[in-house]
N, C-alpha and C. Protein backbone atom coordinates (compact mmCIF):
# COMPACT_ATOMS: atom_id res chain seq x y z
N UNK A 1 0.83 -1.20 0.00
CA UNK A 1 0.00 0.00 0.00
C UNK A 1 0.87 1.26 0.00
N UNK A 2 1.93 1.07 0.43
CA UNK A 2 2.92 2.46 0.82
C UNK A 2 3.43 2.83 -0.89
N UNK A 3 3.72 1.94 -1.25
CA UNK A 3 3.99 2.27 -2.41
C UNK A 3 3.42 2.52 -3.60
N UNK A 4 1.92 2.57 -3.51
CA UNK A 4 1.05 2.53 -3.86
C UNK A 4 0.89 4.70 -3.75
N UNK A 5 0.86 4.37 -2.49
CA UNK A 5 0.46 5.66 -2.05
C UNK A 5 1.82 6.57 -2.71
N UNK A 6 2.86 6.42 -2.82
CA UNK A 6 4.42 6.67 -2.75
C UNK A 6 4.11 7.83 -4.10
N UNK A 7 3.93 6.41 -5.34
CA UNK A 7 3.40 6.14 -6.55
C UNK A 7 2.66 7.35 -6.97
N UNK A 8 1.67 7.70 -6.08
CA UNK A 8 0.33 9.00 -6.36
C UNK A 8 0.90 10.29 -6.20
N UNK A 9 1.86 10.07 -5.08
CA UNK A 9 1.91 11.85 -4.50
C UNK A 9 3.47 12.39 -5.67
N UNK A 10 3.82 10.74 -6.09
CA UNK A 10 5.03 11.43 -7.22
C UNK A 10 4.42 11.98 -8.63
N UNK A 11 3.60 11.04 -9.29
CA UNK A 11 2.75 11.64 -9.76
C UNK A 11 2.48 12.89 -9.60
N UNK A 12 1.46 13.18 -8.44
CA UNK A 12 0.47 14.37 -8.66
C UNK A 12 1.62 15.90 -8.18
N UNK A 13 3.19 15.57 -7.75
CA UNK A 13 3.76 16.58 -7.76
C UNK A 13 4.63 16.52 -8.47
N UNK A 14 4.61 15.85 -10.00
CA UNK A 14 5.09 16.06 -11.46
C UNK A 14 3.94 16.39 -12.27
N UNK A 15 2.81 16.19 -11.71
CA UNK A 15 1.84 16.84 -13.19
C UNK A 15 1.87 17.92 -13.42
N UNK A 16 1.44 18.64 -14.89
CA UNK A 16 1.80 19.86 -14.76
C UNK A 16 0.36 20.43 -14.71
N UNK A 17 -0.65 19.60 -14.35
CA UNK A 17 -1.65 19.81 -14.20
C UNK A 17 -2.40 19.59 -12.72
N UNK A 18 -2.49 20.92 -12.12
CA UNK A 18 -3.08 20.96 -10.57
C UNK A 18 -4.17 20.08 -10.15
N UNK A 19 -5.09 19.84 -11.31
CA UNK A 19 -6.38 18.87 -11.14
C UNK A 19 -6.12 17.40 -11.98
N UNK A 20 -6.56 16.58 -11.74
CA UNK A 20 -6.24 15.22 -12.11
C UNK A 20 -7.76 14.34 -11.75
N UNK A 21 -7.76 13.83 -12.72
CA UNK A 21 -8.81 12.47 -13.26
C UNK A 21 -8.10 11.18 -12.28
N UNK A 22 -9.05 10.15 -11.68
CA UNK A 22 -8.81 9.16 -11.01
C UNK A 22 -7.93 8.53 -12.41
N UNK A 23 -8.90 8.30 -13.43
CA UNK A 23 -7.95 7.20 -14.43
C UNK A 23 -6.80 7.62 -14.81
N UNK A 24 -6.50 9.29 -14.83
CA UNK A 24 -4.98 9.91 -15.00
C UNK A 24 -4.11 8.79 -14.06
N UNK A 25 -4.69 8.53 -12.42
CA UNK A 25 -3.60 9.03 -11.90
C UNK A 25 -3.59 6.93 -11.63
N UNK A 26 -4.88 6.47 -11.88
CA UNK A 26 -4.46 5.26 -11.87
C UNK A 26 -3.15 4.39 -13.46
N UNK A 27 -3.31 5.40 -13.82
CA UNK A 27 -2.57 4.60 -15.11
C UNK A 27 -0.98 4.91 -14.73
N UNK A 28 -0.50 6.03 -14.12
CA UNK A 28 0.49 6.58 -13.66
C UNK A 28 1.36 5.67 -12.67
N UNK A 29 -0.07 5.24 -11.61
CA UNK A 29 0.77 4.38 -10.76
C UNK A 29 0.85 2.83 -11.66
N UNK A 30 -0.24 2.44 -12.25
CA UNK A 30 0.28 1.01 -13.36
C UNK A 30 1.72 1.35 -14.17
N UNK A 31 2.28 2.32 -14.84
CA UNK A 31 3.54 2.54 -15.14
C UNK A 31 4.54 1.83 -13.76
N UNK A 32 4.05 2.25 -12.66
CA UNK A 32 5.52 1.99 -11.59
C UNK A 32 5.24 0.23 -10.90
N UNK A 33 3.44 0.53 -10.98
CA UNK A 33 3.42 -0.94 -10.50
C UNK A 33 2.29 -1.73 -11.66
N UNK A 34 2.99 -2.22 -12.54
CA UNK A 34 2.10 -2.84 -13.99
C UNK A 34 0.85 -3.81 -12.81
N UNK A 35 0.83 -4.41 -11.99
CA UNK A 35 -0.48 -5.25 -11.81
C UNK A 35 -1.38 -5.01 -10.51
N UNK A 36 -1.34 -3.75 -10.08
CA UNK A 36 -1.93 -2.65 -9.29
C UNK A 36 -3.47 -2.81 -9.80
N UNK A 37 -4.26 -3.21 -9.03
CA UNK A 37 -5.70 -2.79 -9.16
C UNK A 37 -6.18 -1.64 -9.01
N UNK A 38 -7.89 -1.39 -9.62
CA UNK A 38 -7.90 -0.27 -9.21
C UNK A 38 -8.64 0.39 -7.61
N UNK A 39 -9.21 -1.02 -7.17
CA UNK A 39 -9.48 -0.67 -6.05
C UNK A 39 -8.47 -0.59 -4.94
N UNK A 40 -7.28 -0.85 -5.20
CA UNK A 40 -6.33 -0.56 -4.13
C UNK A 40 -5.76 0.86 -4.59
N UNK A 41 -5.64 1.37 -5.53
CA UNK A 41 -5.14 2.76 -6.20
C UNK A 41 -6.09 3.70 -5.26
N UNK A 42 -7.48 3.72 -5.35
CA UNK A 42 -8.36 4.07 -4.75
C UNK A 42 -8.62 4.30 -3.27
N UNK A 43 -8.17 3.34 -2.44
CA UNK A 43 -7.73 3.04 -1.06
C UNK A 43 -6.54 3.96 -0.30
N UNK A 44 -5.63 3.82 -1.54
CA UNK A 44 -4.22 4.49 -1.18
C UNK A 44 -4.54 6.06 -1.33
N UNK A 45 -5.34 6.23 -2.43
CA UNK A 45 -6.01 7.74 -2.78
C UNK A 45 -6.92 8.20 -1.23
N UNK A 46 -7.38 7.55 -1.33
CA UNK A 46 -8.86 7.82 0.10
C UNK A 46 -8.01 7.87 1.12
N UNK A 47 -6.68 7.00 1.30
CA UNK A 47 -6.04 7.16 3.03
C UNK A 47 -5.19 8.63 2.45
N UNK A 48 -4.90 9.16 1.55
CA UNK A 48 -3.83 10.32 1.38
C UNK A 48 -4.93 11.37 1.65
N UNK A 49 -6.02 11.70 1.33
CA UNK A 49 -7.29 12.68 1.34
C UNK A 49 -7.16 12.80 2.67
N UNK A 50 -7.40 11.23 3.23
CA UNK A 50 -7.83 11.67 4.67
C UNK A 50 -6.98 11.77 5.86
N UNK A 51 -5.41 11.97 5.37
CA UNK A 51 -4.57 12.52 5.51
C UNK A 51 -3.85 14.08 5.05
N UNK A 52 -5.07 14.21 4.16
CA UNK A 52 -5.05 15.63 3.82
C UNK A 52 -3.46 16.18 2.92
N UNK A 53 -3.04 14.94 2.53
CA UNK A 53 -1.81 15.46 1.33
C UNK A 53 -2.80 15.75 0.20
N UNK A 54 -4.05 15.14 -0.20
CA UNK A 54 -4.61 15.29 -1.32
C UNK A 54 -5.99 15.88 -0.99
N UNK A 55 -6.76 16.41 -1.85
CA UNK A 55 -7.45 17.01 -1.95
C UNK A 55 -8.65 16.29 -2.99
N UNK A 56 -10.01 16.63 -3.33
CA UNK A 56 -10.68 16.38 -3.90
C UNK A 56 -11.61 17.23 -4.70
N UNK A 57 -11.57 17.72 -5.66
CA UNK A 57 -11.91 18.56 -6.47
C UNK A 57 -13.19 17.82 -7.46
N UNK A 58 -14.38 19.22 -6.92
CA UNK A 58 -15.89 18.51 -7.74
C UNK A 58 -16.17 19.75 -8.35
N UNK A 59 -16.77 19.61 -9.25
CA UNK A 59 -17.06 20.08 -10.63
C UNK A 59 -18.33 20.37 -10.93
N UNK A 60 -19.37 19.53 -10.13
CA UNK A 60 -20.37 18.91 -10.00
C UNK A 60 -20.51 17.98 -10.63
N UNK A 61 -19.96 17.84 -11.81
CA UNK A 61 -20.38 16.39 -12.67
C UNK A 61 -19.17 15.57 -12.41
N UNK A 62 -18.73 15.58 -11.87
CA UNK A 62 -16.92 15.28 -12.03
C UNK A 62 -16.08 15.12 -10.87
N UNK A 63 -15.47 14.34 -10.66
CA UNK A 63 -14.61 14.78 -9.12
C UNK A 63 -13.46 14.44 -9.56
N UNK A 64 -12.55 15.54 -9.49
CA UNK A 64 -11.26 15.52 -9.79
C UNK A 64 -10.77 15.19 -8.53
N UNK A 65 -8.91 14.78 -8.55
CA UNK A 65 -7.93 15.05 -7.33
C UNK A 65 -7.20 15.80 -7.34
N UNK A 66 -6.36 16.65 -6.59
CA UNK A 66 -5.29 17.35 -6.51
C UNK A 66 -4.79 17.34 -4.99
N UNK A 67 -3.43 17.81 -5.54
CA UNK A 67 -2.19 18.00 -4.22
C UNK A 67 -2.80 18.74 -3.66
N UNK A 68 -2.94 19.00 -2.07
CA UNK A 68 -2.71 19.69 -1.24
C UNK A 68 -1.85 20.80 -1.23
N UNK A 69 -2.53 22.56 -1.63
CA UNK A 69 -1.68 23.53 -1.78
C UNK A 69 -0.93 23.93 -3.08
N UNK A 70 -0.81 22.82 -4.28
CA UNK A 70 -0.70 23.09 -5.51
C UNK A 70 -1.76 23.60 -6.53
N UNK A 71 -1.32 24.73 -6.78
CA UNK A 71 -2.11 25.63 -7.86
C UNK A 71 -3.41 25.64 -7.42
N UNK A 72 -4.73 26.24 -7.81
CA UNK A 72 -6.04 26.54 -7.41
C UNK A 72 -6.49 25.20 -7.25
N UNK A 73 -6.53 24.28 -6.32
CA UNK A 73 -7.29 23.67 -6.07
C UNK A 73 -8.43 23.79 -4.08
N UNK A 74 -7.74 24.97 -3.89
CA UNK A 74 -8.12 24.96 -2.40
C UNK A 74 -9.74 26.04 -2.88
N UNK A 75 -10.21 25.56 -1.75
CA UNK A 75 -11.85 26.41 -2.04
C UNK A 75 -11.44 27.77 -1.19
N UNK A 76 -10.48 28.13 -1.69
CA UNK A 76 -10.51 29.49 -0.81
C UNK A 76 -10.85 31.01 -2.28
């Protein structure tokens, strides 16, 4: 799971994009770990949120993710 999680936050602080799609960021971690499901990608996503490195960005139709503190994703 750690690496799982490891996997996301390298990702989402190389994108050059502040908001991110679940399937962006699951295909990202399949690059580092090819046989990664997606309900554990998901898990590792949900414990980083609720650890507050990540963030969750809605759209209303849509729920994006983003880093914590990178580019406009804070509701301020």
């Amino acid at each position: 799971m750690e690496d799982i999680r490891n996997a996301i936050l390298e990702f989402a602080e190389k994108s050059k994009k502040s908001k991110f799609y679940f399937s962006d960021m699951e295909k990202a971690v399949k690059k580092v770990i090819p046989d990664v499901k997606a309900r554990m990608v998901k898990k590792a996503a949900t414990s980083l949120i609720n650890e507050e490195k990540l963030i969750y960005f809605s759209t209303g139709s849509t729920t994006m993710y983003g880093l914590k503190g990178k580019g406009q994703t804070e509701d301020h």
